[in-house]
C-alpha atoms as a PDB file:
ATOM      1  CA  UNK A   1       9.279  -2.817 -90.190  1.00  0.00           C
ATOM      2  CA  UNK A   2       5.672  -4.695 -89.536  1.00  0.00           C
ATOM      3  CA  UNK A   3       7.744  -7.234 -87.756  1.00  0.00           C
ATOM      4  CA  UNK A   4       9.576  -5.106 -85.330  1.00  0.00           C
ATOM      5  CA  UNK A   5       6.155  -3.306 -84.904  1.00  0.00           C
ATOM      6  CA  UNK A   6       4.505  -6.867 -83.878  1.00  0.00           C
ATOM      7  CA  UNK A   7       7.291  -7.974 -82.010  1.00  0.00           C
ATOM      8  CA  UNK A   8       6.949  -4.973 -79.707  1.00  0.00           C
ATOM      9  CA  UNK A   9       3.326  -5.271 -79.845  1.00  0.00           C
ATOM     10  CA  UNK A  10       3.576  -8.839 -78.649  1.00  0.00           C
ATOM     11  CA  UNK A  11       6.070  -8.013 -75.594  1.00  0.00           C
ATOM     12  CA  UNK A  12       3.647  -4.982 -74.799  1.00  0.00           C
ATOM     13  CA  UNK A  13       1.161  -7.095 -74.743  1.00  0.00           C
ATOM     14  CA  UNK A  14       2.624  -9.554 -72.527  1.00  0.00           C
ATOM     15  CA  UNK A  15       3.988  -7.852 -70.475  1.00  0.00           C
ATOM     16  CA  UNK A  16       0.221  -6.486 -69.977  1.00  0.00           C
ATOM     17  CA  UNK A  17      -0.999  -9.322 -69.296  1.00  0.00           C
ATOM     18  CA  UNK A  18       1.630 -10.098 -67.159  1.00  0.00           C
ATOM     19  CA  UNK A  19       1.096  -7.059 -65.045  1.00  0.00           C
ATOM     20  CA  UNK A  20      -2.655  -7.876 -64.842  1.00  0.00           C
ATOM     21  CA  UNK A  21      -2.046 -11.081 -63.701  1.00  0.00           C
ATOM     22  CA  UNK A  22       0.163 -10.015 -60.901  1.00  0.00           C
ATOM     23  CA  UNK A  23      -2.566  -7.333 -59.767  1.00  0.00           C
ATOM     24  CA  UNK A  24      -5.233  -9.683 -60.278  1.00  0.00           C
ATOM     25  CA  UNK A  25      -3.039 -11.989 -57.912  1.00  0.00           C
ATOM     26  CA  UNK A  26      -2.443  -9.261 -55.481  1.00  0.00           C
ATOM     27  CA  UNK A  27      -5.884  -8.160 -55.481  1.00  0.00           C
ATOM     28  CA  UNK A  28      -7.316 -11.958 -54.164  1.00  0.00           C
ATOM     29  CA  UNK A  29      -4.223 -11.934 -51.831  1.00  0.00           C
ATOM     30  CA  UNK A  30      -5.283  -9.099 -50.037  1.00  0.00           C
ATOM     31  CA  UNK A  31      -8.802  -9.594 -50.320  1.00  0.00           C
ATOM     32  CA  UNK A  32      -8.344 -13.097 -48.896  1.00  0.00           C
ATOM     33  CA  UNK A  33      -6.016 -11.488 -45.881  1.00  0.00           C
ATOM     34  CA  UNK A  34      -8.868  -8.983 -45.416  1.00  0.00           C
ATOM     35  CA  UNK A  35     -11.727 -11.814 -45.057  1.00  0.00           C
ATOM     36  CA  UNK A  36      -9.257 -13.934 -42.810  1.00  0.00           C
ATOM     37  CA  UNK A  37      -8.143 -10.561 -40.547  1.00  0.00           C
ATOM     38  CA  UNK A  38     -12.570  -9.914 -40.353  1.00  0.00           C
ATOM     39  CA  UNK A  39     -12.854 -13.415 -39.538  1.00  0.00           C
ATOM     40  CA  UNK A  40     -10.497 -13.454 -36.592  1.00  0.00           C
ATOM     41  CA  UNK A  41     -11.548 -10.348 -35.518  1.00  0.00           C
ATOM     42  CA  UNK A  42     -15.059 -11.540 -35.722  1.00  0.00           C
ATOM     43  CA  UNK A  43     -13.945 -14.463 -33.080  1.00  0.00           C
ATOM     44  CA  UNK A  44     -12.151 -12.011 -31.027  1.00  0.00           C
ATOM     45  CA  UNK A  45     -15.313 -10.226 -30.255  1.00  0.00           C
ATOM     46  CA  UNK A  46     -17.523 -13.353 -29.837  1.00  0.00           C
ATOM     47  CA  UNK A  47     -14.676 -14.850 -27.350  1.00  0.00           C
ATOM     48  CA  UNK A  48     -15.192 -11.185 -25.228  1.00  0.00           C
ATOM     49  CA  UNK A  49     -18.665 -11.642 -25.740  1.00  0.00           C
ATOM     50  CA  UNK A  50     -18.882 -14.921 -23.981  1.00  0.00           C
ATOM     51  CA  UNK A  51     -15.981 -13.993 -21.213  1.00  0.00           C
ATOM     52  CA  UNK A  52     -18.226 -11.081 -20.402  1.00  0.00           C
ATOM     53  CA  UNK A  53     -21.692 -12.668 -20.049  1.00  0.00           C
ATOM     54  CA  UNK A  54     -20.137 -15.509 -17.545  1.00  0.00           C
ATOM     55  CA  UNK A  55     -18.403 -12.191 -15.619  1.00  0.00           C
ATOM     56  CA  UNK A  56     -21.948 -11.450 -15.569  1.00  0.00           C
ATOM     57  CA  UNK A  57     -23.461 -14.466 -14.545  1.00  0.00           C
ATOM     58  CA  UNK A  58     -20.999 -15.198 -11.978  1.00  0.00           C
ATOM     59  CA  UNK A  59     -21.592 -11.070 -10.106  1.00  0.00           C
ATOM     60  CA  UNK A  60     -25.415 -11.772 -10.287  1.00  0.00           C
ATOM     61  CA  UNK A  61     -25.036 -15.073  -8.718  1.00  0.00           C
ATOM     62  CA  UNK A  62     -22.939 -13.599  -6.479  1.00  0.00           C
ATOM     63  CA  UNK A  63     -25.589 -10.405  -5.806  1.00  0.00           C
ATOM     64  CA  UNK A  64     -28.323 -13.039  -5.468  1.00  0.00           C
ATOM     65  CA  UNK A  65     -26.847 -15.019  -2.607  1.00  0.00           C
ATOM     66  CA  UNK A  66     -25.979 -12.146  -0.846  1.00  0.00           C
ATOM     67  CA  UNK A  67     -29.673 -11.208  -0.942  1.00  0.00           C
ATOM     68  CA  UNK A  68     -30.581 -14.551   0.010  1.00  0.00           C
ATOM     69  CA  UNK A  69     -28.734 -14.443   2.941  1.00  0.00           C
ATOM     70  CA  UNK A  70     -30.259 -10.965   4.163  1.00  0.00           C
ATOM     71  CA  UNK A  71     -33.409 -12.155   3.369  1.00  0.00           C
ATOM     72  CA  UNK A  72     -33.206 -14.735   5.776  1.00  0.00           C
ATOM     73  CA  UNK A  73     -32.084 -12.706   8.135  1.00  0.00           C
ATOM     74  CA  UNK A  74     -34.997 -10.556   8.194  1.00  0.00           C
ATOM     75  CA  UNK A  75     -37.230 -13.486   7.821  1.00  0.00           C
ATOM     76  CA  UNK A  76     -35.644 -14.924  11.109  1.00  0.00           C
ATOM     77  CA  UNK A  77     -34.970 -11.925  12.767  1.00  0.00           C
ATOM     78  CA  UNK A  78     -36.217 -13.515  15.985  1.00  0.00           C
ATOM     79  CA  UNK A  79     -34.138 -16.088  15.758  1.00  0.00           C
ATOM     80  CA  UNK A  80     -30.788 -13.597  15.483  1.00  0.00           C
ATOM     81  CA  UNK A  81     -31.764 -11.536  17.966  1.00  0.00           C
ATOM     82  CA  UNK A  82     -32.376 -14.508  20.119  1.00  0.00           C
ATOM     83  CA  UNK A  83     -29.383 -15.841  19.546  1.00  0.00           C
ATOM     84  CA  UNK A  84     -26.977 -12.585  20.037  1.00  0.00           C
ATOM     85  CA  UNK A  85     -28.610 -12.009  23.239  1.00  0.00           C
ATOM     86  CA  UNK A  86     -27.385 -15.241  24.370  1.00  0.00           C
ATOM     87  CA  UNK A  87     -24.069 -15.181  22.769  1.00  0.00           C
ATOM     88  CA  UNK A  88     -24.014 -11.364  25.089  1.00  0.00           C
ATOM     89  CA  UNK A  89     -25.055 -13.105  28.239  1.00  0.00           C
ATOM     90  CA  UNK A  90     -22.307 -16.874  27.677  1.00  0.00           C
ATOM     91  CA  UNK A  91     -19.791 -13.475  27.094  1.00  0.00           C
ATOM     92  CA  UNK A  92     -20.676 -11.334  30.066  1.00  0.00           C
ATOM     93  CA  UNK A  93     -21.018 -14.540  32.219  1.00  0.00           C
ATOM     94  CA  UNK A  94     -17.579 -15.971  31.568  1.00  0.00           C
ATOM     95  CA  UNK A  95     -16.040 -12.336  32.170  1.00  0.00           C
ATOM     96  CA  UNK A  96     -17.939 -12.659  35.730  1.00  0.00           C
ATOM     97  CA  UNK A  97     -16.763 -16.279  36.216  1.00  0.00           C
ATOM     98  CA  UNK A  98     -12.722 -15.476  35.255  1.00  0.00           C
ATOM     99  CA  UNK A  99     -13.502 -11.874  37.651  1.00  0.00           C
ATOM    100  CA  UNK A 100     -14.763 -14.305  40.448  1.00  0.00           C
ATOM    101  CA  UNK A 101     -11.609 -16.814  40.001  1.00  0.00           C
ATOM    102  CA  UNK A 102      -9.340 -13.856  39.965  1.00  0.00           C
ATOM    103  CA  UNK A 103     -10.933 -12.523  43.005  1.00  0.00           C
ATOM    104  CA  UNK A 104     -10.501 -15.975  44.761  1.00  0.00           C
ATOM    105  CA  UNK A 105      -7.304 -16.510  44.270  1.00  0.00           C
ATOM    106  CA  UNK A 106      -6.036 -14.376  47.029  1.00  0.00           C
ATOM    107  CA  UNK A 107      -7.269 -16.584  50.063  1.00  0.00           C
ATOM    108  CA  UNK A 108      -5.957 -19.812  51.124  1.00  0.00           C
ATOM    109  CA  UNK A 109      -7.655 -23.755  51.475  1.00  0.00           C
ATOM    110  CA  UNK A 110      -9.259 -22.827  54.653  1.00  0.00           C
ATOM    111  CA  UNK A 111     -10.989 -19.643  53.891  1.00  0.00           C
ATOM    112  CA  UNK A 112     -12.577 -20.842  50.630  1.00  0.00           C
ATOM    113  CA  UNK A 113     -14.167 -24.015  52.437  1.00  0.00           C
ATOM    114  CA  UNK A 114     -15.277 -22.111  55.471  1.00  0.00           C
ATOM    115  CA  UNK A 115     -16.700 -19.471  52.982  1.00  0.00           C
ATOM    116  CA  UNK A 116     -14.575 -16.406  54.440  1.00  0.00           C
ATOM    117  CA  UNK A 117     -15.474 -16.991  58.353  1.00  0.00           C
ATOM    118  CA  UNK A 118     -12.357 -18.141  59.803  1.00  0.00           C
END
């Protein structure tokens, strides 16, 4: 009877050990999954990190430029105002000159070199 006892000792035992092994196994597999699943998560948020600080960069360069340029156009506000008065007076000036060739049109060789007299 002590040997049946031992040989059902010795398979409870094994089989123990075997079952510890296993969940020892397990237990580094999914700790090991964990670490590699906080690792990529860890690059996921430094990649979104990154993408978001040159978003950043880029709209503030963007937002400075534009500043820039109003900037200058206060500082040469002269200069502007100069320059849409005569872009007004080239537009107003070609409206009279295609009024007065419009106008002209109506009277022959003659008239236009004797001015209208004749």
């Amino acid at each position: 009877m002590a040997n049946s006892t031992r040989k059902t000792t010795n398979a409870a035992t094994r089989s123990a050990k075997e079952t510890a092994s296993s969940a020892k196994q397990a237990a580094k597999s999914a700790g090991e999954s964990t670490l590699e699943n906080g690792r990529s998560a860890g690059r996921a948020t430094a990649e979104t990190v990154s993408t978001a600080q040159q978003q950043a960069r880029k709209t503030l360069g963007k937002i400075s430029s534009r500043a820039t340029i109003g900037w200058n156009l206060i500082k040469h506000r002269k200069a502007v105002a100069v320059g849409a008065a005569a872009g007004v007076i080239g537009l107003l000036g070609g409206a009279f000159a295609a009024g007065r060739a419009t106008e002209r049109s109506g009277r022959g060789p003659v008239t236009r070199y004797t001015k209208g007299r004749i």
